[in-house]
Every structure is written in C-alpha cells, then in structure tokens.
C-alpha atoms as a PDB file:
ATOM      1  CA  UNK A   1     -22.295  -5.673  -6.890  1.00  0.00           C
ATOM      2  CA  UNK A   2     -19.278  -4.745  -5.213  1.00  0.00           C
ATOM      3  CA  UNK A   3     -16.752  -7.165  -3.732  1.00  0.00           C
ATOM      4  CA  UNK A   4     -15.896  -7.788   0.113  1.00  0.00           C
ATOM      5  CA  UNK A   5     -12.691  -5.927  -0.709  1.00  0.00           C
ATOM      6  CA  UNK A   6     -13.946  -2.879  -2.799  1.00  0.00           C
ATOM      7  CA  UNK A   7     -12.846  -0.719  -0.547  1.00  0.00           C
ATOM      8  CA  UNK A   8      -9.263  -2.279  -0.909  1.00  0.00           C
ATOM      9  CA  UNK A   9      -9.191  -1.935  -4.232  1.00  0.00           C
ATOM     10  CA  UNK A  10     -10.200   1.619  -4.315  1.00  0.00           C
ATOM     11  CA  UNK A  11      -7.099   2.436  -1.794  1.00  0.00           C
ATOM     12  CA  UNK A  12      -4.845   0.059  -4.125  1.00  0.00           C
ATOM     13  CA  UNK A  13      -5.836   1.338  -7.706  1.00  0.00           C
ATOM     14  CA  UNK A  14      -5.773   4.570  -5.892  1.00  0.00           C
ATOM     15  CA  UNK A  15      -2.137   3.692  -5.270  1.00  0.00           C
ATOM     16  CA  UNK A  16      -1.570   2.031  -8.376  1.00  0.00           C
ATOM     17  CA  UNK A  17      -2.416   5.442 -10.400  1.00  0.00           C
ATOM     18  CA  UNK A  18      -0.171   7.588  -8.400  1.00  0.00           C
ATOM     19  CA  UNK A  19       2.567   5.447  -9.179  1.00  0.00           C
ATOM     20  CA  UNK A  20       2.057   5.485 -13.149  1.00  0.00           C
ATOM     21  CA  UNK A  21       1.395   9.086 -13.800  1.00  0.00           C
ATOM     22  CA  UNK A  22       3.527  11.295 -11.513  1.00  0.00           C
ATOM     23  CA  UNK A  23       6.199  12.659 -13.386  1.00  0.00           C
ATOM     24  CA  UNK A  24       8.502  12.764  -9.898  1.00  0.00           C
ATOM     25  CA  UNK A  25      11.602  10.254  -9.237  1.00  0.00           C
ATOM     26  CA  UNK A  26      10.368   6.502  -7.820  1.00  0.00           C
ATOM     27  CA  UNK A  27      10.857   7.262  -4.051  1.00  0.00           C
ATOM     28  CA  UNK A  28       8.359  10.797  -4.381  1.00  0.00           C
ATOM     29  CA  UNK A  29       5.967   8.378  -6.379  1.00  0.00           C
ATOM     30  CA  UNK A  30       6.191   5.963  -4.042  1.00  0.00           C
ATOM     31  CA  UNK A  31       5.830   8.011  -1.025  1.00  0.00           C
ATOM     32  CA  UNK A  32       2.542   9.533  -2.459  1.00  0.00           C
ATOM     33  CA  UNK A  33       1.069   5.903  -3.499  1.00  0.00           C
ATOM     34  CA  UNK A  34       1.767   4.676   0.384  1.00  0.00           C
ATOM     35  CA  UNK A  35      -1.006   7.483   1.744  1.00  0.00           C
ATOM     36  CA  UNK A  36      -3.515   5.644  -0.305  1.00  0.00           C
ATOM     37  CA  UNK A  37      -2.573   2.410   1.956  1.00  0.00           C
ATOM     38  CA  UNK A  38      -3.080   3.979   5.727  1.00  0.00           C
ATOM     39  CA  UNK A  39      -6.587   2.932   5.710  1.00  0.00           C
ATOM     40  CA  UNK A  40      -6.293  -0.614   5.007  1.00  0.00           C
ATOM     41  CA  UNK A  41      -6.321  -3.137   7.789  1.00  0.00           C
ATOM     42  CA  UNK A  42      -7.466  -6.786   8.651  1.00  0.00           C
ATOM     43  CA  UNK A  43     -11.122  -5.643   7.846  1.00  0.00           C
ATOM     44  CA  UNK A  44     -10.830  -4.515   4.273  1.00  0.00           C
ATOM     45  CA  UNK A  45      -7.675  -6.965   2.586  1.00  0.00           C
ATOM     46  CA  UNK A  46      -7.545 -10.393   2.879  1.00  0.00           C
ATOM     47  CA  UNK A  47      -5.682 -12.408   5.322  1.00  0.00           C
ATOM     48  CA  UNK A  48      -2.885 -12.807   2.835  1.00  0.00           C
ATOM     49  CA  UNK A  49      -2.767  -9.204   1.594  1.00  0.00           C
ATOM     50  CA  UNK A  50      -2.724  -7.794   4.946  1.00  0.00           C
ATOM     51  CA  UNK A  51       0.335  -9.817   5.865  1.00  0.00           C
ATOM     52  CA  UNK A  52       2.315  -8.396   2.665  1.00  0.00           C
ATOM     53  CA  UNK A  53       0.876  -5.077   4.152  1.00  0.00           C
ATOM     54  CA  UNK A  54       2.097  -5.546   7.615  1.00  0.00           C
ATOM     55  CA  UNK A  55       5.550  -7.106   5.662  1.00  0.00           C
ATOM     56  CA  UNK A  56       6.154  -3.516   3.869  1.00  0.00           C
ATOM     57  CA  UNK A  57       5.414  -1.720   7.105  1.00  0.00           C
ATOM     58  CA  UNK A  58       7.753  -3.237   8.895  1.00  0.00           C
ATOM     59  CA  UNK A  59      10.344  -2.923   6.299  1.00  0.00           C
ATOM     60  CA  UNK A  60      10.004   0.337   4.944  1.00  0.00           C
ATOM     61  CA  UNK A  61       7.962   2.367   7.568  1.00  0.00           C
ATOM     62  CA  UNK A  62       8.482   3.971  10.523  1.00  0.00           C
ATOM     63  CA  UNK A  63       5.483   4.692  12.835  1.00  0.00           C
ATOM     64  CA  UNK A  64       4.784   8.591  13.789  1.00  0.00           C
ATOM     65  CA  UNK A  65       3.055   6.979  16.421  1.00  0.00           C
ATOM     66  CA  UNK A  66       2.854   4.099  18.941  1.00  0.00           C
ATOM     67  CA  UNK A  67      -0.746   2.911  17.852  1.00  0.00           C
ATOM     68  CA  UNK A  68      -0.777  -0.461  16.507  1.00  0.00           C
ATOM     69  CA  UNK A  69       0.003  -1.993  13.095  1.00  0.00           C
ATOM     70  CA  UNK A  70      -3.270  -1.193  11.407  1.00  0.00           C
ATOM     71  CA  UNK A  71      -2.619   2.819  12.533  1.00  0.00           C
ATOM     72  CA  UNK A  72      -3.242   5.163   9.613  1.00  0.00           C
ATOM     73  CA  UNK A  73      -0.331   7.213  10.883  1.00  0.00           C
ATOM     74  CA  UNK A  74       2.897   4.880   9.463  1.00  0.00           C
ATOM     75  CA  UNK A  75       4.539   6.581   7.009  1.00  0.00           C
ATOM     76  CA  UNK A  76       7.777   5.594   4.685  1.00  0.00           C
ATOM     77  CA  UNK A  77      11.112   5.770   5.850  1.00  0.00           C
ATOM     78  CA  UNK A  78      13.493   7.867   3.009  1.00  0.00           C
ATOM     79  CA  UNK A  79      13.562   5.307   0.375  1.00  0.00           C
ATOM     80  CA  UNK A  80      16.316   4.597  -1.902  1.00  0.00           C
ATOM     81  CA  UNK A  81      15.611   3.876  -5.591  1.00  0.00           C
ATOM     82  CA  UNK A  82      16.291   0.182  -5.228  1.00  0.00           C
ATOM     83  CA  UNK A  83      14.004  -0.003  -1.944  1.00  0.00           C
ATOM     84  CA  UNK A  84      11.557   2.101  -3.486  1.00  0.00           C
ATOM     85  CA  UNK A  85      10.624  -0.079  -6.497  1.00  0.00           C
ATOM     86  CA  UNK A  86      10.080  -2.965  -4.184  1.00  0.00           C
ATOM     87  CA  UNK A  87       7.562  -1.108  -2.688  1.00  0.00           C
ATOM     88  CA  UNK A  88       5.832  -0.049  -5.715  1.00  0.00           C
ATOM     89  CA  UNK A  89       6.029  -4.214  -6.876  1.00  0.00           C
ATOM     90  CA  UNK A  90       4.462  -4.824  -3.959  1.00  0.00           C
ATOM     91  CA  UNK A  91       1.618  -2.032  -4.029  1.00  0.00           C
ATOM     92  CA  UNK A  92       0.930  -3.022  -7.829  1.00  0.00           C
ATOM     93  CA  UNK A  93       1.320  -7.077  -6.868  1.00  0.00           C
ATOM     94  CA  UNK A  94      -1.596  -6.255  -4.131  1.00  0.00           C
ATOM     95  CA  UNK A  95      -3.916  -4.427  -6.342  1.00  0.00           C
ATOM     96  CA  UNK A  96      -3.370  -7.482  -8.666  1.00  0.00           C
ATOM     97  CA  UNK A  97      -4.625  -9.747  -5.608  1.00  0.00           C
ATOM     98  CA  UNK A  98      -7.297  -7.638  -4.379  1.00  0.00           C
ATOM     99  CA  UNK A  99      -8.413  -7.581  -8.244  1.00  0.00           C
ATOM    100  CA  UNK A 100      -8.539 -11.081  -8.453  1.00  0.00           C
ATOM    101  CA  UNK A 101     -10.668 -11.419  -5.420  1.00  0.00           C
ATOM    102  CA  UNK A 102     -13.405  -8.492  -6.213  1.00  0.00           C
ATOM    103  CA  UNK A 103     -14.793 -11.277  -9.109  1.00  0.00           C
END
C-alpha cells in the first residue's frame, strides 16, 4: 500500500533520476530535475519537506507568475555550478526524507 506521500516520491525520484543520468553540465541537470518539483505543495510533502521546498524557491527561483508559493509555474533562476549542486543536495536530501516516510 502506498504511502501518504507517494505522490512525493514519484515527483522526487522523478527528480532524483534526471539528475544521475543526463549527460548535460549540473545547472541543465538541475534545471530539468526542478520541473519534476512544480507539483508538490503542503498536500503531498510533509510539513518539514515543504519548508526545504519553499527554502529552495525562494533562493534559487524566480516566479513567472504572481500565484502563490505552491504555483507550478516557479522556475530556476540561471544557476551557477556551485548554486546548482546545492540544489541537487537538496532535491536528493528530500527524496531521502520522503523515502523514509513512505515505510
């Protein structure tokens, strides 16, 4: 039987693949792992995973519109490599906590 946060940890593993098997530079890879993460919101991750959500959003991303902070439409801000592989620790350290949860 599924978890509360299956659908979560689809978006994160998701996520989590693109950024192991694309063969473009960190920023591209992380770039294409973020699109996985428009969907999630207060519903679907935990209290404590939504706030390290909301925390890369507000560092990283820049909103293409002026919905709220659970809007599918933020997308990443040009990334250097440095800022990009905090983003990917964060995606994978997510999927690790949504992981742990779905037991």
């Amino acid at each position: 039987m599924p978890g509360p946060f299956a659908f979560a940890w689809g978006k994160l593993y998701l996520a989590t693949v693109e950024l192991s098997t694309g063969s473009e530079v960190l920023p591209i890879r992380v770039r294409q792992a973020y699109r996985h993460l428009g969907a999630l919101n207060a519903q679907n991750l935990p209290a404590a995973g939504f706030e390290r959500l909301k925390a890369i959003r507000r560092q990283f991303a820049r909103s293409n519109s002026s919905a709220d902070e659970e809007d599918a439409t933020i997308t990443l801000a040009a990334l250097s490599d440095a800022e990009a592989a905090l983003v990917a620790q964060e995606i994978v350290g997510l999927y690790d906590e949504v992981s742990r949860q779905r037991v």
